[in-house]
Protein backbone atom coordinates (compact mmCIF):
# COMPACT_ATOMS: atom_id res chain seq x y z
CA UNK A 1 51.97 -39.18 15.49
CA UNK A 2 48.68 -39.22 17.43
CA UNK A 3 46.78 -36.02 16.77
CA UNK A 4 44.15 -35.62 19.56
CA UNK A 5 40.73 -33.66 18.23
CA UNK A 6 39.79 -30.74 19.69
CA UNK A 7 36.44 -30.00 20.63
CA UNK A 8 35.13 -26.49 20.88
CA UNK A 9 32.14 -25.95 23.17
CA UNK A 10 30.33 -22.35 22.63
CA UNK A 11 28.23 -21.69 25.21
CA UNK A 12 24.41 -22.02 25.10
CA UNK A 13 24.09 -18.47 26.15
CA UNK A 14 26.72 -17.04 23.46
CA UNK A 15 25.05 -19.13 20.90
CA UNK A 16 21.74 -17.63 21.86
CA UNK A 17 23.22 -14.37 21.81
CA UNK A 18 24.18 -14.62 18.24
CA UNK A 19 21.31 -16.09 16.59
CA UNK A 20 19.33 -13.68 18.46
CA UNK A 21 21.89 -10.62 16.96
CA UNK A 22 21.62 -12.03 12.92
CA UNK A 23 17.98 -12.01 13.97
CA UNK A 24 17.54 -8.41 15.34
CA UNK A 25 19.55 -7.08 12.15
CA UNK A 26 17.21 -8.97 10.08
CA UNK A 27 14.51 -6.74 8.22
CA UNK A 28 10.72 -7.42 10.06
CA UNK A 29 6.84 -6.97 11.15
CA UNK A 30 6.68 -6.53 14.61
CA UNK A 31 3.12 -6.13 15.64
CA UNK A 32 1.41 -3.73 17.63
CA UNK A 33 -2.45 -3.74 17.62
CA UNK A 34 -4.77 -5.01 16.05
CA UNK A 35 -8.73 -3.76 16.08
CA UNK A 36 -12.06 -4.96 14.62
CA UNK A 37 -13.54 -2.49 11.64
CA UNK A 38 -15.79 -4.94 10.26
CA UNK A 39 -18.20 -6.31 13.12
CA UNK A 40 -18.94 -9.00 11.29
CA UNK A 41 -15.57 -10.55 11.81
CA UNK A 42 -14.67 -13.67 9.25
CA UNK A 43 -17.91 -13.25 7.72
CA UNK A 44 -16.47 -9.47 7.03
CA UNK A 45 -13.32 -7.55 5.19
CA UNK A 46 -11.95 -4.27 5.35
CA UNK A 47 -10.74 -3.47 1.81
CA UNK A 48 -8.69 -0.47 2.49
CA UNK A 49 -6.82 1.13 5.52
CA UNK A 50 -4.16 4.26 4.72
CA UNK A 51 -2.14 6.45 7.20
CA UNK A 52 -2.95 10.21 7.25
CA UNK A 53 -0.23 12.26 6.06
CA UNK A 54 1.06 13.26 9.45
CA UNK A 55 0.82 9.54 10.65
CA UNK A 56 -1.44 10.17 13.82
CA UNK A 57 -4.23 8.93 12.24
CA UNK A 58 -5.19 5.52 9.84
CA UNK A 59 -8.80 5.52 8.05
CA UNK A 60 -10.13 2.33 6.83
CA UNK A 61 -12.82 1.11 5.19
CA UNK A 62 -15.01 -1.90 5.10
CA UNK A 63 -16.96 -4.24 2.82
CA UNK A 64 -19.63 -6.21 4.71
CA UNK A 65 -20.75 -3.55 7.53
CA UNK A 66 -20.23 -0.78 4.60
CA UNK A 67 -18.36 1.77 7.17
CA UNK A 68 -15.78 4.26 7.26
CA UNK A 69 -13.96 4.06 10.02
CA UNK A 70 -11.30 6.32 12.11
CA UNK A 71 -8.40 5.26 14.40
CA UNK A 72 -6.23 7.24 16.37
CA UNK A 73 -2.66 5.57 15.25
CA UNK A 74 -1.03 5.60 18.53
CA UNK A 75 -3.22 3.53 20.48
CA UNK A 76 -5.83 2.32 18.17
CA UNK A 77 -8.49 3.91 19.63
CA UNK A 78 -12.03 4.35 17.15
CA UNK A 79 -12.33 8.04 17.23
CA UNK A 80 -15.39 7.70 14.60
CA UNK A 81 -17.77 5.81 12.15
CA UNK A 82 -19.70 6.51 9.17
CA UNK A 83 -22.25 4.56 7.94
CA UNK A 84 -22.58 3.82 3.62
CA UNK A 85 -24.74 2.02 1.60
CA UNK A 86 -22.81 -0.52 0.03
CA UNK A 87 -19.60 -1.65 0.18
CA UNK A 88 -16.43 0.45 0.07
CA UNK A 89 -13.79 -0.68 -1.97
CA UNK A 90 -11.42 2.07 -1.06
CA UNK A 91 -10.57 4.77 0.99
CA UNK A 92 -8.31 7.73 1.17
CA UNK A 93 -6.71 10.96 2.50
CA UNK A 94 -6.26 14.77 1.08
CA UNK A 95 -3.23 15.80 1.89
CA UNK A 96 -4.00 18.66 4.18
CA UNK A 97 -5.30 15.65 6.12
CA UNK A 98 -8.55 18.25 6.21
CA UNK A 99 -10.99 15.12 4.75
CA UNK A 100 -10.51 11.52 3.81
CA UNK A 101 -12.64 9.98 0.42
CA UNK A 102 -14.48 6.58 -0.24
CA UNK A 103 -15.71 5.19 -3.18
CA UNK A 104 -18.07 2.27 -2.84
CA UNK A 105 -20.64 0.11 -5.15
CA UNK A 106 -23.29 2.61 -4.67
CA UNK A 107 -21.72 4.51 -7.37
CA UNK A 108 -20.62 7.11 -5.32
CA UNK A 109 -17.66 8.97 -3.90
CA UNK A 110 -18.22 10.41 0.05
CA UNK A 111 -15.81 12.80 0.92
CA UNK A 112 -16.10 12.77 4.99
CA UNK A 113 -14.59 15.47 7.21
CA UNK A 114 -11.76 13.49 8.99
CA UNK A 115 -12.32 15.21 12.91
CA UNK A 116 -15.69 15.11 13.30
CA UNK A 117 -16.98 11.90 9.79
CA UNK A 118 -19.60 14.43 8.83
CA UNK A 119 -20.56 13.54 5.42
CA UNK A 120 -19.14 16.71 3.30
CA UNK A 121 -19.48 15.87 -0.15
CA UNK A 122 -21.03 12.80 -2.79
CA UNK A 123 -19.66 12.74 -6.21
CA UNK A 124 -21.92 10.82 -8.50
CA UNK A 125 -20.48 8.22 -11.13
CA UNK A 126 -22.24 5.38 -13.28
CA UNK A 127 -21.06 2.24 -11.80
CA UNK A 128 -19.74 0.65 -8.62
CA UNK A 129 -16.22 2.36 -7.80
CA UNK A 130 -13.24 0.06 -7.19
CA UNK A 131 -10.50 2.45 -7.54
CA UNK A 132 -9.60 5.85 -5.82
CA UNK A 133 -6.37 7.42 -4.89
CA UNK A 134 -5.41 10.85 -3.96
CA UNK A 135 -2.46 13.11 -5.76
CA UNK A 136 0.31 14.04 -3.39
CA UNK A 137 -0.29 17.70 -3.43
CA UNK A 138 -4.50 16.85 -2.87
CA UNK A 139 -5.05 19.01 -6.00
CA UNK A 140 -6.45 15.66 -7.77
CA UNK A 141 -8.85 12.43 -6.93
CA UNK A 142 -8.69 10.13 -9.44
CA UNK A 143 -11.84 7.28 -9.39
CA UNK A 144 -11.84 4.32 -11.47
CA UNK A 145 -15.19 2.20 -12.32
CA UNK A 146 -16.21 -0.85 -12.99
CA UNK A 147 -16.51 -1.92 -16.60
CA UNK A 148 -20.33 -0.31 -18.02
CA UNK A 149 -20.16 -2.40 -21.39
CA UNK A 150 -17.38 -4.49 -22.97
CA UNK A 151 -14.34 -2.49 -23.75
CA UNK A 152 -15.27 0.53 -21.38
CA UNK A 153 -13.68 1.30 -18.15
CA UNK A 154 -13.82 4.90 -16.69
CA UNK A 155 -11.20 6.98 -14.98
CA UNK A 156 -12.19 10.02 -13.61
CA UNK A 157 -10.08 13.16 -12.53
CA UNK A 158 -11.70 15.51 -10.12
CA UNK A 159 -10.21 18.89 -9.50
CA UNK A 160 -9.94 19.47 -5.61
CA UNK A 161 -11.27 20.59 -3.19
CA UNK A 162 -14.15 22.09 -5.33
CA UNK A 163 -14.55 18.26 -6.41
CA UNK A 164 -14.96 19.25 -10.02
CA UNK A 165 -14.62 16.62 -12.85
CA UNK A 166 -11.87 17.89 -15.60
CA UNK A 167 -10.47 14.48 -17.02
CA UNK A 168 -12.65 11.53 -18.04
CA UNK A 169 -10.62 8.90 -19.87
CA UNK A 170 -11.15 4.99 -20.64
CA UNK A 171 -8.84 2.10 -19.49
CA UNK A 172 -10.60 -0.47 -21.68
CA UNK A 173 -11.95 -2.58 -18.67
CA UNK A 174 -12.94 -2.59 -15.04
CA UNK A 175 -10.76 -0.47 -13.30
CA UNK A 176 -8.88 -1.96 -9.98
CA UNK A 177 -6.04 0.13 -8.97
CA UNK A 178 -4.93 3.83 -9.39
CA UNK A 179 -1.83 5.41 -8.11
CA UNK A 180 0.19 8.73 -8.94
CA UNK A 181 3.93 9.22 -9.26
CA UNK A 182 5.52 10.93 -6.88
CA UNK A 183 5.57 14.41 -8.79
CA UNK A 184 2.09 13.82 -9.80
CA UNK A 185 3.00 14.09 -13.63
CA UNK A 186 1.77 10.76 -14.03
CA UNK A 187 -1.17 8.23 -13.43
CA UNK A 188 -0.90 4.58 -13.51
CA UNK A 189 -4.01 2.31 -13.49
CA UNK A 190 -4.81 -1.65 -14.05
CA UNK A 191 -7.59 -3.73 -14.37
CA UNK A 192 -9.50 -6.67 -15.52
CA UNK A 193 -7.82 -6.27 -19.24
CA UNK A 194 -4.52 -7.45 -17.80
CA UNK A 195 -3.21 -3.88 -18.77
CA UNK A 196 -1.00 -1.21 -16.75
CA UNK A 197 -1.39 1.93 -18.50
CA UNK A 198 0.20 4.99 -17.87
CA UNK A 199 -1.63 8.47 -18.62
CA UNK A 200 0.27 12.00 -18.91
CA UNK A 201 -2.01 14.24 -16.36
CA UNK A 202 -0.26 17.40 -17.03
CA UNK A 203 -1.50 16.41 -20.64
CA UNK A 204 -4.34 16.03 -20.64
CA UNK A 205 -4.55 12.73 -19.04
CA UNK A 206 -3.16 11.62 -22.66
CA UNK A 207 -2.12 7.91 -22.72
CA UNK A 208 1.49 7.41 -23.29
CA UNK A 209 2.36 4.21 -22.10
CA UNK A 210 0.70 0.46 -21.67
CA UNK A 211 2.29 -2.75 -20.46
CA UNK A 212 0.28 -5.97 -20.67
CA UNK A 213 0.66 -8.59 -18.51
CA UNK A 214 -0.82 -12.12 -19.09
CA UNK A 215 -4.74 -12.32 -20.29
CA UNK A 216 -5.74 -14.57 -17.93
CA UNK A 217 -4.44 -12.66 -14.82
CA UNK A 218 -5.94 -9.58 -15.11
CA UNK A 219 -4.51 -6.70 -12.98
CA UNK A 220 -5.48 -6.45 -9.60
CA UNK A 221 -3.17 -3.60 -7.90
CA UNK A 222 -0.35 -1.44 -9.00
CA UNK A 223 2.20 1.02 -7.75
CA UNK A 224 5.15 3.22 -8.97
CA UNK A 225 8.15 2.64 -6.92
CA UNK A 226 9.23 5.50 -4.52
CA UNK A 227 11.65 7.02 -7.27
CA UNK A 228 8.94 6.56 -10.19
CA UNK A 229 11.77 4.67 -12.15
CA UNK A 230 9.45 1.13 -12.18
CA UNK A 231 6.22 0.41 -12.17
CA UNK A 232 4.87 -2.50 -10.07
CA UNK A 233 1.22 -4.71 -10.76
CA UNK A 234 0.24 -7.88 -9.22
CA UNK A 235 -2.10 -10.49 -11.23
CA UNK A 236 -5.08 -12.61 -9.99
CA UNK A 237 -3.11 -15.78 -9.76
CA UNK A 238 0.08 -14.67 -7.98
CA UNK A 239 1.80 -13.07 -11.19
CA UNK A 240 4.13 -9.86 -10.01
CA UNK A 241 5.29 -7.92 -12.67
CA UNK A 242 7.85 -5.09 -12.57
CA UNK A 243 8.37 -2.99 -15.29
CA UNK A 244 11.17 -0.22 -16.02
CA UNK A 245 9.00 2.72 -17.25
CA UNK A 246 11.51 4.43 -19.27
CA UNK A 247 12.66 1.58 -21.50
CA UNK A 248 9.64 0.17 -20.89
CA UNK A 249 11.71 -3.19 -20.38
CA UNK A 250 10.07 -6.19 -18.45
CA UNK A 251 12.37 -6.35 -15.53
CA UNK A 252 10.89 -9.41 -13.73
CA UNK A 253 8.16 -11.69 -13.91
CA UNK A 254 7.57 -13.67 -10.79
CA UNK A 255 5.14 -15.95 -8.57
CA UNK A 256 5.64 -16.30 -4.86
CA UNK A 257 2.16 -17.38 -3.73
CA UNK A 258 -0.01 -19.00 -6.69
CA UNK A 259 -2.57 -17.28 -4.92
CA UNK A 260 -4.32 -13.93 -5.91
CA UNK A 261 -2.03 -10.67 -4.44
CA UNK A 262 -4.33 -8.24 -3.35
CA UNK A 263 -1.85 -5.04 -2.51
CA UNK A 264 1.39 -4.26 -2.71
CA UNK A 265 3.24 -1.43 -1.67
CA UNK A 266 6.76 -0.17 -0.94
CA UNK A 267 8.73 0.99 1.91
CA UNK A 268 8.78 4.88 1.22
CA UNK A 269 12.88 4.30 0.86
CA UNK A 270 12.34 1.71 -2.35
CA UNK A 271 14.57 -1.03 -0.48
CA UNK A 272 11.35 -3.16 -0.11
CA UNK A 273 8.06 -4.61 -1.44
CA UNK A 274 5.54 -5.59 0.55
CA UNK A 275 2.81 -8.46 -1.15
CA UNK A 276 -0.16 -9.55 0.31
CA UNK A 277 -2.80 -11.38 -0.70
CA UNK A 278 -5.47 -14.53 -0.08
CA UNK A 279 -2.71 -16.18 1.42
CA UNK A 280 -2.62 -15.41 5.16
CA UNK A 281 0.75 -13.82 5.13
CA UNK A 282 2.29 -10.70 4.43
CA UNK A 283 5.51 -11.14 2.72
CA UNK A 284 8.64 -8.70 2.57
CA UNK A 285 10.98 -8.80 -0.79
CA UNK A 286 14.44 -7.03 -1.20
CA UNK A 287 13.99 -4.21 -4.32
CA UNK A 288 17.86 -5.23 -5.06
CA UNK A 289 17.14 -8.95 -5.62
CA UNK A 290 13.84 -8.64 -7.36
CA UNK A 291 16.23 -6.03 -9.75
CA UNK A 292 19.25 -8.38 -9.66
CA UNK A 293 18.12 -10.42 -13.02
CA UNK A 294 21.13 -12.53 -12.96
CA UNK A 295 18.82 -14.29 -9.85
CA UNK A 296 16.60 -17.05 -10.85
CA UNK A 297 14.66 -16.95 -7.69
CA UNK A 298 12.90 -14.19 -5.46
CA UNK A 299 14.07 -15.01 -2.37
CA UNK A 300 11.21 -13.74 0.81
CA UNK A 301 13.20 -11.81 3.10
CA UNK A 302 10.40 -11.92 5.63
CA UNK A 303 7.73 -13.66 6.07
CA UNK A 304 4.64 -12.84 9.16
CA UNK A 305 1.63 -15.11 9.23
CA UNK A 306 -1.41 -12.72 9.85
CA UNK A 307 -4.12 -15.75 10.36
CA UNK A 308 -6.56 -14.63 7.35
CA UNK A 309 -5.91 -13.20 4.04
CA UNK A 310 -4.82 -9.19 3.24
CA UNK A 311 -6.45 -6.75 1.38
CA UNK A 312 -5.10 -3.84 1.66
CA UNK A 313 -1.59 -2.56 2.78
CA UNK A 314 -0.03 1.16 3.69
CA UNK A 315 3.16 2.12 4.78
CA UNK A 316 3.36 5.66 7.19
CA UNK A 317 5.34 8.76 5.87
CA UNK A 318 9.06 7.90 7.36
CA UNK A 319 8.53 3.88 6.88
CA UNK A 320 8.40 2.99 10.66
CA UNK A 321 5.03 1.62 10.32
CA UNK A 322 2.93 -0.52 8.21
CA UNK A 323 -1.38 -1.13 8.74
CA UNK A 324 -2.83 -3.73 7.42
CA UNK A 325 -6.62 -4.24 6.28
CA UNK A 326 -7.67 -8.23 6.21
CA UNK A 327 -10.74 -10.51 5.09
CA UNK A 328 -11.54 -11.53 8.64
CA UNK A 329 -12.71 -7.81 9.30
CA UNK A 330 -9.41 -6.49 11.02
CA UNK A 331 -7.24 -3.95 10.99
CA UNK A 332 -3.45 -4.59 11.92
CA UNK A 333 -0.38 -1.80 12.89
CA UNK A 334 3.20 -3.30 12.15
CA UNK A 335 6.29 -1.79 13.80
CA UNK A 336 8.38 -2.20 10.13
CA UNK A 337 12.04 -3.30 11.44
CA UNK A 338 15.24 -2.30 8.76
CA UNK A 339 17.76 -4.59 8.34
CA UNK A 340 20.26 -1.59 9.74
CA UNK A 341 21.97 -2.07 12.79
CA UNK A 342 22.75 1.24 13.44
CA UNK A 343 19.28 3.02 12.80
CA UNK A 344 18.46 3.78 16.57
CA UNK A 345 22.30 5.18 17.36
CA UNK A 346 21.76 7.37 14.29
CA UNK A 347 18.36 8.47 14.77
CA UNK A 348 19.77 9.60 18.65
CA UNK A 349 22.53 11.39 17.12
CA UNK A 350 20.68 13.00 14.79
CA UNK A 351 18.21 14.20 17.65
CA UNK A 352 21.17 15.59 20.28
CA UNK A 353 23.00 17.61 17.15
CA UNK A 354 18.88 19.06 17.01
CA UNK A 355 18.73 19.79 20.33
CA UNK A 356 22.50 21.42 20.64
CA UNK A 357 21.64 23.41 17.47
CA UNK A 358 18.68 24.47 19.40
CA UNK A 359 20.06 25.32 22.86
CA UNK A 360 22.91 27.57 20.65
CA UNK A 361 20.15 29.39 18.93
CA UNK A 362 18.53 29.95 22.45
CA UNK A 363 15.33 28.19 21.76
């Protein structure tokens, strides 16, 4: 019996159609703007960018050109400048969004009035600065300094917003990263000693916890994830490390680049990490697969080439937008894309039963 073979033809336009629908549902950086902060371009860096607490705003701040700059989120407009005297290595908001902080290798921490960049307040310290974060509440700035002698790495905790110092505690090295948990119960901080320690701040600052990652990476950034269950800290060669604070288990140990990772930071929803680095791409990771430890491999879930190498990243308060600081002097705002189908026909729905609840009430 002669079986004739039957060729099925899908149209180039269909085809197109779905690719292009497994593509929109895919998670992504779309971007928006991008502006120069450091006018000295590649020979420049902006170390640190962050979103203000109500999103209009993003302050960032640079290394080369030693400025603090404003932007107005929406259209990237420069709203103002400050001029340091050395290089900041990071900068921050309150959470009133009343003032925004810098710390820089002038030993000193500028606390700048975020409308108008008049210089408010210096805090003094004893070495160059390379680590300062903000509490959620804005009741606490915590500083950490470069290494003054072997074995001796300050953290400082200053009482805000009469910028007094309470806490003064050593993390055994030069101090790169800082970053509270959600509740503010907790600090974590890393640095050259290749150690994540966590201190009790309702204690005292009293050290309960430390993780140590390998000697020869050092610790270059770290964050608690969204619901404070893990701990997060990137290594000078590529290492990631992701530890689950209350067992204090090693969940994962993984390299995706080789190359140093810079910042890291989640989506405010703990579905994704975000890794950046001297690599010139920001990379997005599923929290599910990194967590999954029956998974040999980290698989990147997206991947956006962003021409020169990251320092700094910062997800806005809902998620819907990343910035992006980078070593050739830039600035960068991402439109962050879900993997949800359904998020816009949602977020309508949720806006018409607003607006009905609204008209009933008569307002």
């Amino acid at each position: 019996m002669n079986m004739k073979r039957t060729t099925i033809i899908i149209p180039l336009l269909l085809l197109t159609s779905l690719v292009k629908g497994q593509q929109e549902k895919s998670v992504r950086l779309s971007p928006v703007w991008v502006r120069v902060a450091d006018v000295y371009g590649e020979y420049g860096s902006v170390e640190s960018a962050e979103f203000s607490r109500d999103n209009r705003y993003i302050v960032s701040g640079t290394k080369f050109d030693n400025q603090v700059v404003m932007w107005r989120t929406s259209d990237g407009t420069e709203l103002w400048r400050a001029q340091t005297d050395e290089e900041i290595e990071r900068v921050g908001w309150s959470a009133d969004g009343s003032v925004v902080a810098s710390c820089s290798e002038d030993y000193l921490v500028r606390i700048f009035d975020a409308k108008t960049g008049e210089l408010v307040k210096k805090l003094q310290h004893t070495q160059g600065i390379d680590a300062l974060t903000w509490s959620n509440d804005g009741q606490w700035l915590a500083t950490g300094e470069e290494k003054l002698e072997k074995g001796l790495g300050k953290i400082r905790l200053f009482k805000m917003p009469e910028a007094s110092m309470v806490f003064e505690v050593n993390h055994g090295e030069t101090v790169n990263s800082l970053h509270f948990s959600s509740d503010d119960r907790y600090l974590v901080s890393t640095g050259d000693n290749a150690e994540i320690r966590i201190w009790d701040v309702a204690n005292g600052m009293k050290l309960i916890k430390t993780f140590k990652a390998a000697k020869r990476e050092g610790g270059v950034t770290v964050r608690f994830s969204p619901d404070d269950r893990y701990v997060v800290a990137s290594g000078f060669y590529g290492e990631i490390y992701v530890w689950e604070v209350e067992s204090e288990r090693l969940i994962r140990h993984f390299n995706t680049t080789g190359r140093k990772i810079e910042t890291i930071d989640f989506t405010p929803d703990g579905r994704y990490l975000l890794t950046a680095g001297n690599d010139p791409y920001i990379r997005i990771l599923r929290m599910e697969t990194i967590l999954d430890e029956e998974m040999k491999g980290i698989p990147v879930a997206w991947q956006s080439d962003v021409i020169d190498g990251a320092e700094y990243l910062d997800f806005n308060s809902d998620g819907s937008f990343l910035v992006s600081a980078h070593q050739d002097g830039t600035i960068r705002l991402w439109n962050f894309m879900s993997e949800d189908p359904h998020i816009n026909r949602l977020q309508h729905s949720m806006v018409k039963k607003r607006q009905d609840k609204n008209m009933r009430s008569g307002n």
